[in-house]
Structures are given as C-alpha cells and as structure tokens.
Protein backbone atom coordinates (compact mmCIF):
# COMPACT_ATOMS: atom_id res chain seq x y z
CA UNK A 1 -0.82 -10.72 -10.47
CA UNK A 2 -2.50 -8.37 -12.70
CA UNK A 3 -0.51 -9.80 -15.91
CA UNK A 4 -0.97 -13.22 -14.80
CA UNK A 5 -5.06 -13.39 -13.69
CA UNK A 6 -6.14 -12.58 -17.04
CA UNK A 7 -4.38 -15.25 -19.15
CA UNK A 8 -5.66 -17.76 -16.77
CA UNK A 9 -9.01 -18.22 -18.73
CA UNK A 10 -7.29 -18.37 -21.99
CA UNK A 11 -7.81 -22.46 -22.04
CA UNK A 12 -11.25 -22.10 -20.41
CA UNK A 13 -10.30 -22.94 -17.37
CA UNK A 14 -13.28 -22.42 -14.81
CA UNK A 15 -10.57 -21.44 -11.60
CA UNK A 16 -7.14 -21.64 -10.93
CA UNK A 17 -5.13 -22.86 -7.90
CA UNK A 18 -2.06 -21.02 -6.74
CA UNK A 19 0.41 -22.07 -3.97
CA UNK A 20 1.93 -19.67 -1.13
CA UNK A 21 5.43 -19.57 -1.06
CA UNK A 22 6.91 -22.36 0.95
CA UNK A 23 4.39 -23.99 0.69
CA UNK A 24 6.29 -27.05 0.49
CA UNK A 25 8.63 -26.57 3.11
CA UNK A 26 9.32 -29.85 4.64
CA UNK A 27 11.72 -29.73 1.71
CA UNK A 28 13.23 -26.83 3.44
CA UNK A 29 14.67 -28.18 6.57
CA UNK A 30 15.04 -31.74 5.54
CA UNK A 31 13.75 -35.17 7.73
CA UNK A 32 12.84 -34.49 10.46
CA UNK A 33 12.86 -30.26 10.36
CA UNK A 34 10.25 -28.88 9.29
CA UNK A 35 10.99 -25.50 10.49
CA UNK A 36 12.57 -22.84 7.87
CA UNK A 37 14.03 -21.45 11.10
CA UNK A 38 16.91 -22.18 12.85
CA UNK A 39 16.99 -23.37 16.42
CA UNK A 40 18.55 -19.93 17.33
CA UNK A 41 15.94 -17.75 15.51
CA UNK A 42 12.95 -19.43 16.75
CA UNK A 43 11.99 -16.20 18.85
CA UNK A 44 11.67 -14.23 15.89
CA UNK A 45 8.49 -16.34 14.81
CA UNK A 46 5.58 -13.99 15.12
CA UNK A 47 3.03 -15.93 13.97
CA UNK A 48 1.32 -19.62 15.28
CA UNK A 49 0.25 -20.80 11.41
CA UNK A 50 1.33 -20.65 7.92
CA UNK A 51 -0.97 -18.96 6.59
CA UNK A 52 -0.69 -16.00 9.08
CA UNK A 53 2.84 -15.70 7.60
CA UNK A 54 1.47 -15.15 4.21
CA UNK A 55 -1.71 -12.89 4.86
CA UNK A 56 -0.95 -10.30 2.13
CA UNK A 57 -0.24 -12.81 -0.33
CA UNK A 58 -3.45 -14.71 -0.09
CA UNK A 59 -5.22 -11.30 0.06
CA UNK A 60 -3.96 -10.17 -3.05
CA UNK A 61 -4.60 -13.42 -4.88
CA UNK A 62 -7.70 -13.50 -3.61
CA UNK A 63 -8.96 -9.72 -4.34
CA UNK A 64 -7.25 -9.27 -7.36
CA UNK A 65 -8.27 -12.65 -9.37
C-alpha cells in the first residue's frame, strides 16, 4: 500500500477505487453458491457480512491512502 498510494495521482486522478478480496465471489462457488465455504465448514464463519471479514483491509486502505 505504501508503494502503490503514491503513484495513484501520477495521471491526476482526483481518488481511486480499490476492491476487497473476493469481492467477486459469486464466481467462487458457481450458480447457485455463493458461499466460499463448504457446506461442512459453515460453523467456522465468524462473521454475518463481508465486509466484517475484511476489516483490516479496508482499514489500511483507508488510513494509509
């Protein structure tokens, strides 16, 4: 992040949009599965949303850009 933020206003851009990581996941588990879980793991989910899942990331992004 700290290599990346910087060249981001090299073409005068005025922000930048950055995805968390699977954040297309309905590619994951195919029609119909949207889970990246299997059937048998899903008591090892901890958290309700995505973006729970991916707190650190976002704050990172976030304080750091």
């Amino acid at each position: 992040m700290r290599r990346a933020v910087p060249t981001f206003a090299l073409s005068g851009a005025a922000g930048f949009e950055i995805a968390p990581p699977l954040a297309r996941k309905e590619c994951a588990g195919g029609p119909g599965r949207p889970s990246i879980f299997a059937a048998a793991h899903q008591d090892k989910i901890w958290c309700r949303w995505d973006f729970e899942r991916y707190w650190l990331f976002n704050l990172l992004w976030g304080r750091l850009s």
